[in-house]
N, C-alpha and C. Protein backbone atom coordinates (compact mmCIF):
# COMPACT_ATOMS: atom_id res chain seq x y z
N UNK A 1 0.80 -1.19 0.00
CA UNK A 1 0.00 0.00 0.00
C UNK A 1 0.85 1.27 0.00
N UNK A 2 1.93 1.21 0.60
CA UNK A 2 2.73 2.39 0.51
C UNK A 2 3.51 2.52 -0.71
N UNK A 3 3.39 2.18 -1.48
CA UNK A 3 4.40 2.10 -3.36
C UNK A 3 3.11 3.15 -4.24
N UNK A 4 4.14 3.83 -3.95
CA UNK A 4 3.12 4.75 -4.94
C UNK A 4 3.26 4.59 -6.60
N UNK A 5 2.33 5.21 -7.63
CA UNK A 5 2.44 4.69 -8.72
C UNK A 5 3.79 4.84 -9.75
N UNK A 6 4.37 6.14 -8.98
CA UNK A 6 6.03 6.29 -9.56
C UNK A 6 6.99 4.91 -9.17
N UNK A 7 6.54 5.08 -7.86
CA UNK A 7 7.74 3.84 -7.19
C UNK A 7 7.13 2.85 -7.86
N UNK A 8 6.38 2.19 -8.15
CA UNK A 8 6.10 0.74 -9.13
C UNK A 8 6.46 0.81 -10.56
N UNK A 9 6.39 2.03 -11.07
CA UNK A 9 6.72 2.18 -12.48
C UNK A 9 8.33 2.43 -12.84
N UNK A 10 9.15 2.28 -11.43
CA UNK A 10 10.14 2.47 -11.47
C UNK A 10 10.60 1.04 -11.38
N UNK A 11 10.23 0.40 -10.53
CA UNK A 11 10.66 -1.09 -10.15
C UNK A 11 10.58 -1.40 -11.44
N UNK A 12 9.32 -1.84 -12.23
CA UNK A 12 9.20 -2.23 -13.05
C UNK A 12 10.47 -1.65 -14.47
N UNK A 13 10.58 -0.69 -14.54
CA UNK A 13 11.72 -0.06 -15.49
C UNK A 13 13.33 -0.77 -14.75
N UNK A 14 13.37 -0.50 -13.31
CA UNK A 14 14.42 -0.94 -12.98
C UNK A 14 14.45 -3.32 -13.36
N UNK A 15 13.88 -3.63 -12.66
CA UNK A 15 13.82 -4.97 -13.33
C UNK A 15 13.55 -5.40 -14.37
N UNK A 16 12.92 -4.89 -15.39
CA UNK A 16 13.06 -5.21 -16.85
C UNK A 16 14.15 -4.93 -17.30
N UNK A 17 14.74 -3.33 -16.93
CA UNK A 17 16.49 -2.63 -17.76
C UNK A 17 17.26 -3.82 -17.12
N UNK A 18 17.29 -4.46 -16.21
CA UNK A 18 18.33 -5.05 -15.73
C UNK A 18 18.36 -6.44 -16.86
N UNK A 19 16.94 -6.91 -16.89
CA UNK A 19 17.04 -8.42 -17.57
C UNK A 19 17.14 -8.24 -18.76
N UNK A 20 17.08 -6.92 -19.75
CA UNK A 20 17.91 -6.83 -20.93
C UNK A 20 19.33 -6.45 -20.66
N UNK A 21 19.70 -5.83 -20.20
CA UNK A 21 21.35 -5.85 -19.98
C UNK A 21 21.82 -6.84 -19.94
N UNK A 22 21.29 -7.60 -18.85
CA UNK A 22 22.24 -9.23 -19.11
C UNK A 22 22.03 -9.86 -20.04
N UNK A 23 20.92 -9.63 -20.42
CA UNK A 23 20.65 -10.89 -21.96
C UNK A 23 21.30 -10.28 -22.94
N UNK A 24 21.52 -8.77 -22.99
CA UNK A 24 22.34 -8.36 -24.44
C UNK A 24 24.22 -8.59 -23.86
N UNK A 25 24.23 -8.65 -22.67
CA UNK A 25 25.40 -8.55 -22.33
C UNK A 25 26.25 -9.50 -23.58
N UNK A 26 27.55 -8.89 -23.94
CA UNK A 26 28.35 -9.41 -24.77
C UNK A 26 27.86 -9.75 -25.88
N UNK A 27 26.71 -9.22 -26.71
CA UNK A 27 25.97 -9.44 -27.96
C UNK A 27 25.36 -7.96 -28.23
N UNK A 28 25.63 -7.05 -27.55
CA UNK A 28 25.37 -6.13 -28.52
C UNK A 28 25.10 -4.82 -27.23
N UNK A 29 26.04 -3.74 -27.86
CA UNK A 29 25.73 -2.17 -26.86
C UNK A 29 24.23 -1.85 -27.02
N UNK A 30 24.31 -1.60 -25.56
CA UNK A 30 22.56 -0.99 -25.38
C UNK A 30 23.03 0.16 -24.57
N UNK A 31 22.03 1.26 -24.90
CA UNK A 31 22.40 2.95 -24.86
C UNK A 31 21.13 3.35 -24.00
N UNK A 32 21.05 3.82 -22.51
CA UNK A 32 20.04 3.91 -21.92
C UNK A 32 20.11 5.98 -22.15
N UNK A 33 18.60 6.52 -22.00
CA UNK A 33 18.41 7.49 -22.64
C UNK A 33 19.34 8.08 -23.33
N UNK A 34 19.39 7.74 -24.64
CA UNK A 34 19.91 8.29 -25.51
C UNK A 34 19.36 8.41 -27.03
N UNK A 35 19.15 9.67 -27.66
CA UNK A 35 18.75 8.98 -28.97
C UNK A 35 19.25 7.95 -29.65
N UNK A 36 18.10 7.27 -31.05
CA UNK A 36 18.66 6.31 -31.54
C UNK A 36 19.95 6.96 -32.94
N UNK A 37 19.50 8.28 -33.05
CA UNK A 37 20.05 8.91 -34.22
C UNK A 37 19.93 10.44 -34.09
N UNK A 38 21.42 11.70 -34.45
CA UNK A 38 20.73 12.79 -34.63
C UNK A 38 19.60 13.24 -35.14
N UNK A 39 18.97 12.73 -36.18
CA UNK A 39 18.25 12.72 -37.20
C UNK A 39 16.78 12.21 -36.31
N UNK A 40 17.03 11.59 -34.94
CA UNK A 40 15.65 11.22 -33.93
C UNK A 40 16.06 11.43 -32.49
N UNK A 41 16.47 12.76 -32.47
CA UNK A 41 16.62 12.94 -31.29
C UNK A 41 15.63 13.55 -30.31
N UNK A 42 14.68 14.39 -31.33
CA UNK A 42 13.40 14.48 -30.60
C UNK A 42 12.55 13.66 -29.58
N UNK A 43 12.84 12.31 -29.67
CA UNK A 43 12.25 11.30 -28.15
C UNK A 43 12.93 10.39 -28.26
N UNK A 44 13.49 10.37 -26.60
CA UNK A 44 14.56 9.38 -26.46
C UNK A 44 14.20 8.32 -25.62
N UNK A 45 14.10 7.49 -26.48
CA UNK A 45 13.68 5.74 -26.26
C UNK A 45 14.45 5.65 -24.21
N UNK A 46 14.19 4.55 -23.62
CA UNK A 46 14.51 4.05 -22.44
C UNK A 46 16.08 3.34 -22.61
N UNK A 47 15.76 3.19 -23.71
CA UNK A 47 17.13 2.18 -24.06
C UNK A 47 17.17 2.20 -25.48
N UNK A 48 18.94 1.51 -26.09
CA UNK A 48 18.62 1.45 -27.64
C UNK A 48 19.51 0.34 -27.98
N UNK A 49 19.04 -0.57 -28.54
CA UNK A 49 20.02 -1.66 -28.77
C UNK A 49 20.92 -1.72 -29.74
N UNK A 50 21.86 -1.98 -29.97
CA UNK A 50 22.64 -1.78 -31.03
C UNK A 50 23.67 -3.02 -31.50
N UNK A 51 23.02 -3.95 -32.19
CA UNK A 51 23.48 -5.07 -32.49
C UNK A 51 24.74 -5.16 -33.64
N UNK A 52 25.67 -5.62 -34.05
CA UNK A 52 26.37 -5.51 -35.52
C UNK A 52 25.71 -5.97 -36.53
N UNK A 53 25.36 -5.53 -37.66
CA UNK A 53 24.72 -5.89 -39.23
C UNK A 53 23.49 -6.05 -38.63
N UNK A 54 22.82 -5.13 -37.39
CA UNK A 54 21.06 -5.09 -37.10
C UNK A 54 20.72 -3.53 -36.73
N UNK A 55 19.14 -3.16 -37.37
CA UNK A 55 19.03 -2.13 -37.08
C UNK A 55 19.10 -2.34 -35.76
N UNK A 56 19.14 -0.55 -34.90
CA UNK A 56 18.78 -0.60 -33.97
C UNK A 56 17.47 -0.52 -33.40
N UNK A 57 17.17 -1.20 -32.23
CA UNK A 57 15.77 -1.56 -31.29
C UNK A 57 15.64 -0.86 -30.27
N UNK A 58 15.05 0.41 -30.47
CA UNK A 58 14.60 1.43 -29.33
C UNK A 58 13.42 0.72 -28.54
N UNK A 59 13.38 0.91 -27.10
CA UNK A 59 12.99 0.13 -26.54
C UNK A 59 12.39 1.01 -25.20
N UNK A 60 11.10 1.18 -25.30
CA UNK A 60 10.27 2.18 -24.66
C UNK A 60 9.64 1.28 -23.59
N UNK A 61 9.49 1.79 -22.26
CA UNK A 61 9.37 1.18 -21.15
C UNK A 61 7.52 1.60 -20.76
N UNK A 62 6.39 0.80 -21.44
CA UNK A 62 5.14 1.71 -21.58
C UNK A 62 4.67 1.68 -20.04
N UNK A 63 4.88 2.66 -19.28
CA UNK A 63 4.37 2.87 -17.94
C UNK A 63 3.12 3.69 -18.08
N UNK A 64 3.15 4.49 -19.23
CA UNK A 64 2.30 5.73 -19.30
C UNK A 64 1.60 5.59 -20.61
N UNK A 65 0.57 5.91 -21.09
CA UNK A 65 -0.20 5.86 -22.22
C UNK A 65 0.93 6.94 -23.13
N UNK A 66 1.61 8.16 -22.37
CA UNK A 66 2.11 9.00 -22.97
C UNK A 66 3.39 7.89 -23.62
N UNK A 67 4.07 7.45 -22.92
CA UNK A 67 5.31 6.77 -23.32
C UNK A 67 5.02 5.73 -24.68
N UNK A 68 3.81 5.52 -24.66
CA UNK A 68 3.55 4.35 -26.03
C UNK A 68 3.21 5.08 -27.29
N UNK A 69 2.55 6.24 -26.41
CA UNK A 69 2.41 7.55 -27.79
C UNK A 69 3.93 8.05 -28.60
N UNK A 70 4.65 8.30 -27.54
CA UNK A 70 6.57 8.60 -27.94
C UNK A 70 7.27 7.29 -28.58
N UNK A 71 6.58 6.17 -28.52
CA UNK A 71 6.93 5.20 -29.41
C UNK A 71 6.22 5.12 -30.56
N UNK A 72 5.40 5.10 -30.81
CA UNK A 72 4.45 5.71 -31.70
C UNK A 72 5.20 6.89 -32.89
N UNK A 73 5.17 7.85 -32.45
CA UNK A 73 5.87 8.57 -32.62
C UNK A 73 7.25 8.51 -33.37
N UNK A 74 8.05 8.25 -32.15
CA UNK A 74 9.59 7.98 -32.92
C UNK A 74 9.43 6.97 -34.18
N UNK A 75 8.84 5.77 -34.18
CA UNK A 75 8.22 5.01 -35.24
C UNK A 75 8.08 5.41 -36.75
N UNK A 76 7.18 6.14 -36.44
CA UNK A 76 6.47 7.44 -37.40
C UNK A 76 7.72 8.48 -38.32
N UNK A 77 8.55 9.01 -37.33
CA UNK A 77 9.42 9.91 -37.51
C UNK A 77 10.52 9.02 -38.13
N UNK A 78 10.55 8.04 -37.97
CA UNK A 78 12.00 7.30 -38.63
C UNK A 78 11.44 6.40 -39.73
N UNK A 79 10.53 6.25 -39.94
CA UNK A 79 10.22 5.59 -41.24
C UNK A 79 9.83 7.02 -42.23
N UNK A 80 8.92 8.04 -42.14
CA UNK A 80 8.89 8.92 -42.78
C UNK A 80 9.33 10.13 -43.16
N UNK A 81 10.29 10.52 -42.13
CA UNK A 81 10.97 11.39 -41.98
C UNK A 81 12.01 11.58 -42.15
N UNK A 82 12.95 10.54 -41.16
CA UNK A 82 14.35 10.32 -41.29
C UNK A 82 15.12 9.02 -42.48
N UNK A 83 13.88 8.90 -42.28
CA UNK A 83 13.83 7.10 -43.15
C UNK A 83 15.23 6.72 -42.75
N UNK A 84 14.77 6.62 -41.50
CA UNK A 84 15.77 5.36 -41.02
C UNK A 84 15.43 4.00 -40.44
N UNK A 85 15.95 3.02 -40.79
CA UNK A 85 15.40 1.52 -40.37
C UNK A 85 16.04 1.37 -38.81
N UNK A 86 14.81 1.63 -37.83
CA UNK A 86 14.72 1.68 -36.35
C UNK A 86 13.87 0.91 -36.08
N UNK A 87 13.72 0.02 -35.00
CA UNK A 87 13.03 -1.62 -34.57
C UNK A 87 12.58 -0.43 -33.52
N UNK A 88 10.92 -0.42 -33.58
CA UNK A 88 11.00 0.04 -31.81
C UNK A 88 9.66 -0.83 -31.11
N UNK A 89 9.34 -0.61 -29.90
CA UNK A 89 9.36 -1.51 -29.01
C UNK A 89 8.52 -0.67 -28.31
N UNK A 90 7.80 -1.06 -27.53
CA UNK A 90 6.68 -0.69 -26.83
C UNK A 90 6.45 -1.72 -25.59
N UNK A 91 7.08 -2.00 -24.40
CA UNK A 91 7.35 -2.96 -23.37
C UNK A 91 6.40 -2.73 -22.50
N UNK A 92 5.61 -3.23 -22.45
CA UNK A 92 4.24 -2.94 -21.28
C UNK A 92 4.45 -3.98 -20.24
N UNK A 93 4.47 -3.24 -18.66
CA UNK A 93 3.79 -3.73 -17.63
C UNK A 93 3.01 -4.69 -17.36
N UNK A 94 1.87 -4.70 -17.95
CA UNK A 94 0.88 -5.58 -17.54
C UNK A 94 -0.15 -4.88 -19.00
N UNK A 95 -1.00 -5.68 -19.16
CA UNK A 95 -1.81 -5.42 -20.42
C UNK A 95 -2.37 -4.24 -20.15
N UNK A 96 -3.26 -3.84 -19.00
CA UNK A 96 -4.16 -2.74 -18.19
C UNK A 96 -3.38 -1.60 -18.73
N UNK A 97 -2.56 -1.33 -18.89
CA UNK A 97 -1.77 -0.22 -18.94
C UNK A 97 -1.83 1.52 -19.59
N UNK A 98 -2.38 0.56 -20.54
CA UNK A 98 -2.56 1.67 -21.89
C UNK A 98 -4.51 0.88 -22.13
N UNK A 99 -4.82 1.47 -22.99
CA UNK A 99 -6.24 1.63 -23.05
C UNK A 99 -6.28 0.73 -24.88
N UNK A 100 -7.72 -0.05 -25.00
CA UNK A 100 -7.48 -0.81 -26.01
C UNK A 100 -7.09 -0.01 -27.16
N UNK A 101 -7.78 1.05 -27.22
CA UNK A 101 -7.75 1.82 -28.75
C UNK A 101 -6.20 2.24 -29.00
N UNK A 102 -5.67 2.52 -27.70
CA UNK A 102 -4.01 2.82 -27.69
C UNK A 102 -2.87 1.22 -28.31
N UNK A 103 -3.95 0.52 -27.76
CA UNK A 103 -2.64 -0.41 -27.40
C UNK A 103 -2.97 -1.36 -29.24
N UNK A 104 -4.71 -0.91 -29.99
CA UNK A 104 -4.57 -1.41 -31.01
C UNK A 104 -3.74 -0.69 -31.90
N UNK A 105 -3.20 1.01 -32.12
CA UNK A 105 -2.73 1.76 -32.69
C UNK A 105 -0.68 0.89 -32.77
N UNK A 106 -0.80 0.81 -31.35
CA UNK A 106 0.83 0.52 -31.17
C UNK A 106 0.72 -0.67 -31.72
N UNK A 107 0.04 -1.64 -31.32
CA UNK A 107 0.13 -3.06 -31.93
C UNK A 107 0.70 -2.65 -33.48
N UNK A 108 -0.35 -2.33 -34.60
CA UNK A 108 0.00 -1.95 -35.62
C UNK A 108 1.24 -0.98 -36.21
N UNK A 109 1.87 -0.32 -35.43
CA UNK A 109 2.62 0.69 -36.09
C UNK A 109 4.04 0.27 -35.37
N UNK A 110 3.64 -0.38 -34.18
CA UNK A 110 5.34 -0.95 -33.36
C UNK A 110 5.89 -1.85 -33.77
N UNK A 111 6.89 -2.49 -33.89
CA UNK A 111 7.58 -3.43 -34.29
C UNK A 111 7.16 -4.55 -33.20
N UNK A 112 7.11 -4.87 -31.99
CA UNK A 112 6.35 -5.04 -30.77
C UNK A 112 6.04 -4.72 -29.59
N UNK A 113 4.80 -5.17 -29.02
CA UNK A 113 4.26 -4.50 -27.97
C UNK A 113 4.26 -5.79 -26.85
N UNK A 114 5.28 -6.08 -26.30
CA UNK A 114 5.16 -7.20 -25.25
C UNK A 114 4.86 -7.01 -24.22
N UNK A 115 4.33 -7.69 -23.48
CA UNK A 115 3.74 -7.58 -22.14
C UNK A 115 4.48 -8.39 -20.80
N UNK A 116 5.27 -7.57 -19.67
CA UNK A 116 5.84 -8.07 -19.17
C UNK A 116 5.88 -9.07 -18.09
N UNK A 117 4.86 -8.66 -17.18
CA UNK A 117 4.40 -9.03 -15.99
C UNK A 117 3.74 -10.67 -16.58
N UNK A 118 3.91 -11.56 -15.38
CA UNK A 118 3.62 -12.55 -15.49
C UNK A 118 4.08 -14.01 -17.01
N UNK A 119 4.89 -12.98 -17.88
CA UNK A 119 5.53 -14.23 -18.80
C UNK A 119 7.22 -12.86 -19.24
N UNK A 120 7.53 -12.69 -17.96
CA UNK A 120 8.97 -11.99 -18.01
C UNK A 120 9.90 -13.04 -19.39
N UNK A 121 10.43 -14.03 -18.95
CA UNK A 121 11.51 -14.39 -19.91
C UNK A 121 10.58 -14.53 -21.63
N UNK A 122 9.35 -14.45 -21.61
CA UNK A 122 9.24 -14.81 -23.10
C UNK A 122 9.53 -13.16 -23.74
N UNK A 123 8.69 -11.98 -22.71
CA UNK A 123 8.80 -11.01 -23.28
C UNK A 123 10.05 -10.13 -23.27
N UNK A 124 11.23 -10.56 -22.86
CA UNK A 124 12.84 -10.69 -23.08
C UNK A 124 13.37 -11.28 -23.98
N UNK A 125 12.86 -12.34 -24.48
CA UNK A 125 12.98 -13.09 -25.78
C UNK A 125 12.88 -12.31 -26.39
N UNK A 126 11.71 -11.82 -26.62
CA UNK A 126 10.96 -11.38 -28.22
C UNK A 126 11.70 -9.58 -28.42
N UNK A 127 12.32 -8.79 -27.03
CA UNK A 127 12.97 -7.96 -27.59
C UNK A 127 14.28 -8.34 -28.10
N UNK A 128 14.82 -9.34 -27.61
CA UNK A 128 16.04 -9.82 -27.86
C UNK A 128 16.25 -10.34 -29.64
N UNK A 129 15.02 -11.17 -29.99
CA UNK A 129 14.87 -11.63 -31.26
C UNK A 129 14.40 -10.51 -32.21
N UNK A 130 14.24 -9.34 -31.69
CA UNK A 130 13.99 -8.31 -32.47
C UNK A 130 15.58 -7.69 -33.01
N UNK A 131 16.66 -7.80 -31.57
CA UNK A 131 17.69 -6.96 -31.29
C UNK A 131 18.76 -8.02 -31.87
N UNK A 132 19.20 -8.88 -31.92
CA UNK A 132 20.00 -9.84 -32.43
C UNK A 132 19.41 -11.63 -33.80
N UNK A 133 18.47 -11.21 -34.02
CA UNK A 133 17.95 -11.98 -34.96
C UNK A 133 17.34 -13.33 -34.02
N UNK A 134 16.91 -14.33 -34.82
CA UNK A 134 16.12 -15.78 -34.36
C UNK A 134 17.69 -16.10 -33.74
N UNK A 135 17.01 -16.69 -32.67
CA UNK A 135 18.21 -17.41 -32.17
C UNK A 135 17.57 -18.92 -31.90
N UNK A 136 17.06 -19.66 -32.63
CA UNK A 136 16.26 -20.68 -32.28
C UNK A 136 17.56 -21.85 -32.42
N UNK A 137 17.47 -22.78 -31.51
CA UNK A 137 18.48 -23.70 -30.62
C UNK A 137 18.75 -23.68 -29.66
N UNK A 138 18.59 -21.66 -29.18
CA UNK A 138 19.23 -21.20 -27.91
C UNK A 138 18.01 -21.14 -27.06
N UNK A 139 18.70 -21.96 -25.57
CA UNK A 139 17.67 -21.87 -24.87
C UNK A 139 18.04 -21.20 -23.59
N UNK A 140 17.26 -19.87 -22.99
CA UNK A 140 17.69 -19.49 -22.06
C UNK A 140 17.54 -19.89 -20.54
C-alpha cells in the first residue's frame, strides 16, 4: 500500500532494464536514454540496442499511455521522416496499462508490444529476437 504509482513504475523499469542488460550482455551495446540517431533525437527511447549488421531496437518502457504515444511517434518519424530503419518496441507492464484503442494503434505501427508481468523471460525473448535476430536452438 505504501508504493506509490512512480515507485512501481520504477521497479518495473528498474527490473526489466536489468534483464535486458544481461541478456544483451556481450551481444550487442545498449544505450540507456539516448537517442537512436541525430536525425531522432526528438524522443529518447529508455534504451537502444545496437546489435552488428542489425538495425537498432529502441525500446520504450510503456508505464504511461504518454510513453507508447513517444513510441508511436519515434516510429512514425524514422520511417517517414528520417527514413531510417529503427526496430521500436513498446514494453508494457501488464496489459491494463494503456487503453485498447491505444494499445490497437501501437500493436499496428510498433515493431512489438510485449507484455511483461507474469511471462517476463518470453517477453525478453521477443525484444532480444527483435535486437540480435532468431536465435532458435538457444535456450535461455
Amino acid at each position: 500500500l505504501l508504493l506509490t504509482k512512480h515507485k512501481v513504475a520504477s521497479t518495473f523499469k528498474e527490473d526489466a532494464g536489468a534483464k535486458i542488460l544481461e541478456r544483451m550482455e556481450g551481444k550487442a551495446v545498449v544505450e540507456q536514454d539516448k537517442p537512436v540517431s541525430p536525425a531522432l533525437s526528438d524522443t529518447l527511447p529508455d534504451m537502444v540496442i545496437r546489435a552488428i549488421g542489425r538495425a537498432p531496437v529502441a525500446v520504450f518502457f510503456g508505464t504511461s499511455a504518454q510513453r507508447v504515444n513517444d513510441a508511436i511517434f519515434l516510429q512514425m518519424q524514422a520511417l517517414y521522416e528520417a527514413r531510417e530503419p529503427v526496430q521500436v518496441i513498446a514494453l508494457l507492464e501488464r496489459e491494463n496499462v494503456i487503453g485498447h484503442d491505444l494499445r490497437r494503434r501501437a500493436s499496428n505501427r510498433l515493431t512489438a508490444v510485449p507484455i511483461y508481468r507474469g511471462d517476463e523471460p518470453t517477453s525478453i525473448n521477443r525484444i532480444e529476437r527483435e535486437a540480435l535476430g532468431s536465435t532458435l536452438g538457444t535456450v535461455h
